[in-house]
Protein backbone atom coordinates (compact mmCIF):
# COMPACT_ATOMS: atom_id res chain seq x y z
CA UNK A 1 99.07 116.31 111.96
CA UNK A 2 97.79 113.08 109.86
CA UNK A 3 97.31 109.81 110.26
CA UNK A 4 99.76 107.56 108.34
CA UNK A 5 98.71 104.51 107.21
CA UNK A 6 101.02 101.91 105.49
CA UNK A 7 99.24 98.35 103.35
CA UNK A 8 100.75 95.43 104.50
CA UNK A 9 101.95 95.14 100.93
CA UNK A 10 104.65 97.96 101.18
CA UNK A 11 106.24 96.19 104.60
CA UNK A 12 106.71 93.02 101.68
CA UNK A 13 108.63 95.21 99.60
CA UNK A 14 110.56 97.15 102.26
CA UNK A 15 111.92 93.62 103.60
CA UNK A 16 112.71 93.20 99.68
CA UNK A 17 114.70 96.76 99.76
CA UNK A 18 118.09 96.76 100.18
CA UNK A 19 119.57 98.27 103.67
CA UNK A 20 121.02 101.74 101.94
CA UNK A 21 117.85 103.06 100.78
CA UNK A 22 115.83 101.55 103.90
CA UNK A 23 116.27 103.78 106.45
CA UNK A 24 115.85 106.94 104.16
CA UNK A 25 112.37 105.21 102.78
CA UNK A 26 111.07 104.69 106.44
CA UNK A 27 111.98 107.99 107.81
CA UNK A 28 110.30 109.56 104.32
CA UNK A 29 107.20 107.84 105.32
CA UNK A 30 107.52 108.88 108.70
CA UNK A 31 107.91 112.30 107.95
CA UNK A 32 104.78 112.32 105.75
CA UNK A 33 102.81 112.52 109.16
CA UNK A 34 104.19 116.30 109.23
CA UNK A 35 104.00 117.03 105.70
CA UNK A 36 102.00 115.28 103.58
CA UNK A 37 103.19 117.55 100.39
CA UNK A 38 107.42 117.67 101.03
CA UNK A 39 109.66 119.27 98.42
CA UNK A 40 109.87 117.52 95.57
CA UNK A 41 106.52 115.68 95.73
CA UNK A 42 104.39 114.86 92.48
CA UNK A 43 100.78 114.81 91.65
CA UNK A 44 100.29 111.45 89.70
CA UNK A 45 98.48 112.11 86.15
CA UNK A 46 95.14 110.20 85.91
CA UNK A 47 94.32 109.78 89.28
CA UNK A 48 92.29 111.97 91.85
CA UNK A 49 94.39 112.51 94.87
CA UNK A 50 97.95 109.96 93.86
CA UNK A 51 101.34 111.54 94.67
CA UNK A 52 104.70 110.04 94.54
CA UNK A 53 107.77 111.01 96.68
CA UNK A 54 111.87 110.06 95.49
CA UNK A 55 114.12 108.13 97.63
CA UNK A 56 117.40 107.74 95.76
CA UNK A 57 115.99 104.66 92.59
CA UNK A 58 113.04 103.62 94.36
CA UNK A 59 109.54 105.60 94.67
CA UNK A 60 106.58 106.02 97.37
CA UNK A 61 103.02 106.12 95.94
CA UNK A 62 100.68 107.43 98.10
CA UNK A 63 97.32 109.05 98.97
CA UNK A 64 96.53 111.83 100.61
CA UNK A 65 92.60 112.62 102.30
CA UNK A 66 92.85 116.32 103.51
CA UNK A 67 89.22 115.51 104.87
CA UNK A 68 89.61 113.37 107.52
CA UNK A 69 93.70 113.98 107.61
CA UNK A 70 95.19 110.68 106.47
CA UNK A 71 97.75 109.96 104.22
CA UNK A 72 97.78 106.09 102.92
CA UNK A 73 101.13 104.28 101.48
CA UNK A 74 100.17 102.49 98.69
CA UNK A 75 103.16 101.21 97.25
CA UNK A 76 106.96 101.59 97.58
CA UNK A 77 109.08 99.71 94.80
CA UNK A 78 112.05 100.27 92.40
CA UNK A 79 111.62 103.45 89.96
CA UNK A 80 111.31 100.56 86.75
CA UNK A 81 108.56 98.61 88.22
CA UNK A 82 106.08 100.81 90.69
CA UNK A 83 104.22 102.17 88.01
CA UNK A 84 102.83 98.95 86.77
C-alpha cells in the first residue's frame, strides 16, 4: 500500500473546484493509495516518473516513488490550464 501525499497547493484548487467533480477528484486521490497506476492513467512526456489521471474536465498530476512507496499530488486543475 503507499503513502499518499497531497501539496498544500492542490487543497487551494480543490476549494476552487466546483462541488460535481469534487467528490470524484478526492475519492480518485484516495484510491491512488491502492493503485498508484488505475485504468486510464498516463505517463507524462518529458518527465521521469509524472503521470496524470482524468476526472470528468479537470486532471491530477502526480508522482509516483515505487522505492520507498509514495505517491505525491502535485497538482489538480482544469484540463486548459494544469499543464502550464
Amino acid at each position: 500500500m503507499y503513502k499518499v501525499i497531497v501539496h498544500k497547493r492542490v487543497f487551494d484548487s480543490l476549494d476552487k473546484i466546483p462541488i460535481v467533480y469534487l467528490s470524484s477528484i478526492k475519492s480518485s486521490i484516495n484510491n491512488l493509495e491502492n493503485n498508484p497506476r488505475p485504468f486510464g492513467y498516463i505517463k507524462l512526456s518529458g518527465f521521469q516518473n509524472l503521470y496524470r489521471i482524468r476526472v470528468g474536465v479537470y486532471r491530477i498530476i502526480y508522482a509516483i516513488e515505487d522505492d520507498i512507496l509514495t505517491v505525491e499530488v502535485i497538482k489538480v486543475d482544469h484540463r486548459s490550464s494544469v499543464y502550464k
